[in-house]
Protein backbone atom coordinates (compact mmCIF):
# COMPACT_ATOMS: atom_id res chain seq x y z
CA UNK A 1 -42.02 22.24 -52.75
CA UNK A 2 -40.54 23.76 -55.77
CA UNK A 3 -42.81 26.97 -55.35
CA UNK A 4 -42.42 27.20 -51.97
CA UNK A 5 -38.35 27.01 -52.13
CA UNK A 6 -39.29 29.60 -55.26
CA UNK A 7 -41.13 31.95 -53.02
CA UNK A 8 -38.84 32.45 -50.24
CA UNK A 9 -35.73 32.86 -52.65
CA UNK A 10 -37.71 35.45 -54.11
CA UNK A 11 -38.59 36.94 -50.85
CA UNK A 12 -35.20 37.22 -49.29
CA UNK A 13 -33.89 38.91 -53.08
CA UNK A 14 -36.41 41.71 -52.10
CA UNK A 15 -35.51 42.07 -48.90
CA UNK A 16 -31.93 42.01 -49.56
CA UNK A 17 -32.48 44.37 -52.11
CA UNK A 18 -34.54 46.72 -49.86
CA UNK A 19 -31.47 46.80 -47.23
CA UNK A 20 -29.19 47.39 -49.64
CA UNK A 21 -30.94 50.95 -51.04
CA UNK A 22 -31.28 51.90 -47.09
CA UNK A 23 -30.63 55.44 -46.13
CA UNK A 24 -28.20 54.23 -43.75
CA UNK A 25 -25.80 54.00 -46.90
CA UNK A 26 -25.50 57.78 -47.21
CA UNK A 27 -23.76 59.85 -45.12
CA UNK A 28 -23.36 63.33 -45.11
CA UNK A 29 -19.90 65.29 -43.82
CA UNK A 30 -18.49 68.79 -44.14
CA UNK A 31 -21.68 70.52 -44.42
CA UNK A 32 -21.57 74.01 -44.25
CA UNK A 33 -22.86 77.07 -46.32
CA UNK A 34 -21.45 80.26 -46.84
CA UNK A 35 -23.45 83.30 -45.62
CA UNK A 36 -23.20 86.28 -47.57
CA UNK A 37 -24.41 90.06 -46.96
CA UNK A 38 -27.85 91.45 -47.82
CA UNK A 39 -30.29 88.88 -49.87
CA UNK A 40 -27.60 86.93 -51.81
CA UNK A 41 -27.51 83.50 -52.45
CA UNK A 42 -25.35 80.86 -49.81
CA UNK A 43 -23.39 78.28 -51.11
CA UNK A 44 -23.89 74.76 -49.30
CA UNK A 45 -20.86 72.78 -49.14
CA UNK A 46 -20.25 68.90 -48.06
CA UNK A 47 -19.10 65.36 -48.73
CA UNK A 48 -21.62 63.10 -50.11
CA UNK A 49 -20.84 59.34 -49.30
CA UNK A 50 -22.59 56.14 -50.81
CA UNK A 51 -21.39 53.08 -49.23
CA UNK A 52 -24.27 51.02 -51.05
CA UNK A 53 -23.87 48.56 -53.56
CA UNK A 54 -25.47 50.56 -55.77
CA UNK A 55 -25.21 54.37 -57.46
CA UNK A 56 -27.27 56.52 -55.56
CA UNK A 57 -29.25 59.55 -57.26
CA UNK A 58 -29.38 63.19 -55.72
CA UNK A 59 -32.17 64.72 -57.42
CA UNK A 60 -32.96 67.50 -54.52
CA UNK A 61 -31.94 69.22 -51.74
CA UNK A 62 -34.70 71.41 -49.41
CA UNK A 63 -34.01 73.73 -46.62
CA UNK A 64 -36.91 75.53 -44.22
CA UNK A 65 -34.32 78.38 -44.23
CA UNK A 66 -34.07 78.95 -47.93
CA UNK A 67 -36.65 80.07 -50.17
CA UNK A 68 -35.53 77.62 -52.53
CA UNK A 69 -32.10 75.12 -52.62
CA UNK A 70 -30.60 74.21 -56.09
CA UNK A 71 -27.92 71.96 -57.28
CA UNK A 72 -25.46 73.42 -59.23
CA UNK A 73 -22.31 72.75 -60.76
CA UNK A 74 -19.79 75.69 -61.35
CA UNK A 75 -17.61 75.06 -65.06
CA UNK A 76 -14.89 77.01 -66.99
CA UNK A 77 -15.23 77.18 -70.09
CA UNK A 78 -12.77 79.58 -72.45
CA UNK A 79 -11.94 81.12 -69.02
CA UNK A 80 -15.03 82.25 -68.09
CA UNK A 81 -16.50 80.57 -64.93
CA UNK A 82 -20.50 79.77 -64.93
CA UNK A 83 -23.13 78.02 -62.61
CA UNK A 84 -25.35 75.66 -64.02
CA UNK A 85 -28.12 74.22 -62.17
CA UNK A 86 -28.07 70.73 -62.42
CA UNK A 87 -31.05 67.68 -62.36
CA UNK A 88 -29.22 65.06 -60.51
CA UNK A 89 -25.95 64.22 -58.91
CA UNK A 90 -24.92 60.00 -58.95
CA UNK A 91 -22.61 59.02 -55.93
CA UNK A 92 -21.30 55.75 -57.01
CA UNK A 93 -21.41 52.71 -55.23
CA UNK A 94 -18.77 52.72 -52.62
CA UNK A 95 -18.18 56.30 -53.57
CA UNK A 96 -17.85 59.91 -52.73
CA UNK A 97 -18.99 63.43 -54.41
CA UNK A 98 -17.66 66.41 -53.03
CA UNK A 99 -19.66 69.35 -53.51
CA UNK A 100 -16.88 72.23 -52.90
CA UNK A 101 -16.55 75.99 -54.36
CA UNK A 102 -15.77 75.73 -57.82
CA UNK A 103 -17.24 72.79 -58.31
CA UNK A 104 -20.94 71.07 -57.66
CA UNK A 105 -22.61 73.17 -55.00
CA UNK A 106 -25.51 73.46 -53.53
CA UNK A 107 -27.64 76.91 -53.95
CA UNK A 108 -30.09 78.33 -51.34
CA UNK A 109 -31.89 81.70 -52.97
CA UNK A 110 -33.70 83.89 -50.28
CA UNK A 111 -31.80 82.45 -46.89
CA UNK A 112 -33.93 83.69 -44.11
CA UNK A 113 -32.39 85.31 -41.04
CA UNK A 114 -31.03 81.60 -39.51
CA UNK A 115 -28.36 82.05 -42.55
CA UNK A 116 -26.35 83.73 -39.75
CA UNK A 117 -22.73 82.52 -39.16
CA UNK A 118 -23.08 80.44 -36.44
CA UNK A 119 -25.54 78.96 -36.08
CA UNK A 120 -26.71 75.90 -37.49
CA UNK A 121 -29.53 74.92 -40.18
CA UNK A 122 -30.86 71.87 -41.40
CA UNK A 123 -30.69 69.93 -45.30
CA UNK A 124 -33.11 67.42 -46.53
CA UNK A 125 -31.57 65.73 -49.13
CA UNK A 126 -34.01 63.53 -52.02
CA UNK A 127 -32.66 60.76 -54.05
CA UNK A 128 -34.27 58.97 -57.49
CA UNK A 129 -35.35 56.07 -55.15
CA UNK A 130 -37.46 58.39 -53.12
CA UNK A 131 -35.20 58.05 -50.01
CA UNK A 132 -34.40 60.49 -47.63
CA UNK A 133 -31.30 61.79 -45.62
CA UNK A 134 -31.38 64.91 -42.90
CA UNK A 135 -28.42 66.60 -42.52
CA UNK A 136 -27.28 69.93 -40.35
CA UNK A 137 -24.98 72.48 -41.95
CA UNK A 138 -22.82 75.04 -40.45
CA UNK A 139 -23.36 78.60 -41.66
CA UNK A 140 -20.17 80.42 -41.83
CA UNK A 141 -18.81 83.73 -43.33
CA UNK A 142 -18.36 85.06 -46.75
CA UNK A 143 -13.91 83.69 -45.89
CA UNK A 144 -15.44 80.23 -44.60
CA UNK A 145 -14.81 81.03 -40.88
């Protein structure tokens, strides 16, 4: 009886734990990226929230309109301002990263022609825990419009 009551006590831990690491737990708002001229880089933009019970890990972001996307964090440092690519991001439990100009970012190199303000373009975001979260920016101008 012991094992038994073991068992299911066990069970229900793993289960519990598996709902509480769901996707459903992040939540992505204010996407957007900022289109520039020519080849250059955009900047992805957007609130990250976490309202798990545990830290959640952004360790990439893809895009099928971007050659590559990066995370990046802009710093100042004896007034000069520098990017710095970045290996993960944590969102704390209950929490909220912003990832705004001047600050973390994301970085999509070679933005194909749907990098058009206007229109719309999707994010796949990867966490530690191998989970998964879609998300659909909008692609503005170089003034955010």
């Amino acid at each position: 009886m012991f094992s038994k009551f073991r068992v299911c006590a066990t069970l229900t831990l793993a289960i519990a734990t598996v709902v509480s690491a769901s996707a459903a737990d992040l939540s992505v708002t204010k996407a957007w990226f900022r289109a520039l001229p020519s080849d250059l880089p955009a900047g992805g933009y957007f609130s990250l929230h976490n309202a798990g019970g545990e830290p959640a890990v952004l360790v990439a972001a893809d895009s099928p309109v971007c050659g590559m996307v990066m995370i990046h964090q802009s710093v100042q440092s004896s007034g000069v301002s520098r990017m710095n690519d970045v290996p993960s991001v944590t969102v704390p439990a209950g929490g909220t990263v912003d990832f705004a100009p001047g600050s973390y970012h994301l970085m999509c190199t070679n933005p194909g022609a749907a990098m058009t303000p206007g229109r719309r373009v999707p994010v796949t975001f990867v966490f530690a825990d191998h989970r998964k979260i879609e998300a659909v920016f909008a692609v503005k101008n170089a003034a955010g419009k």
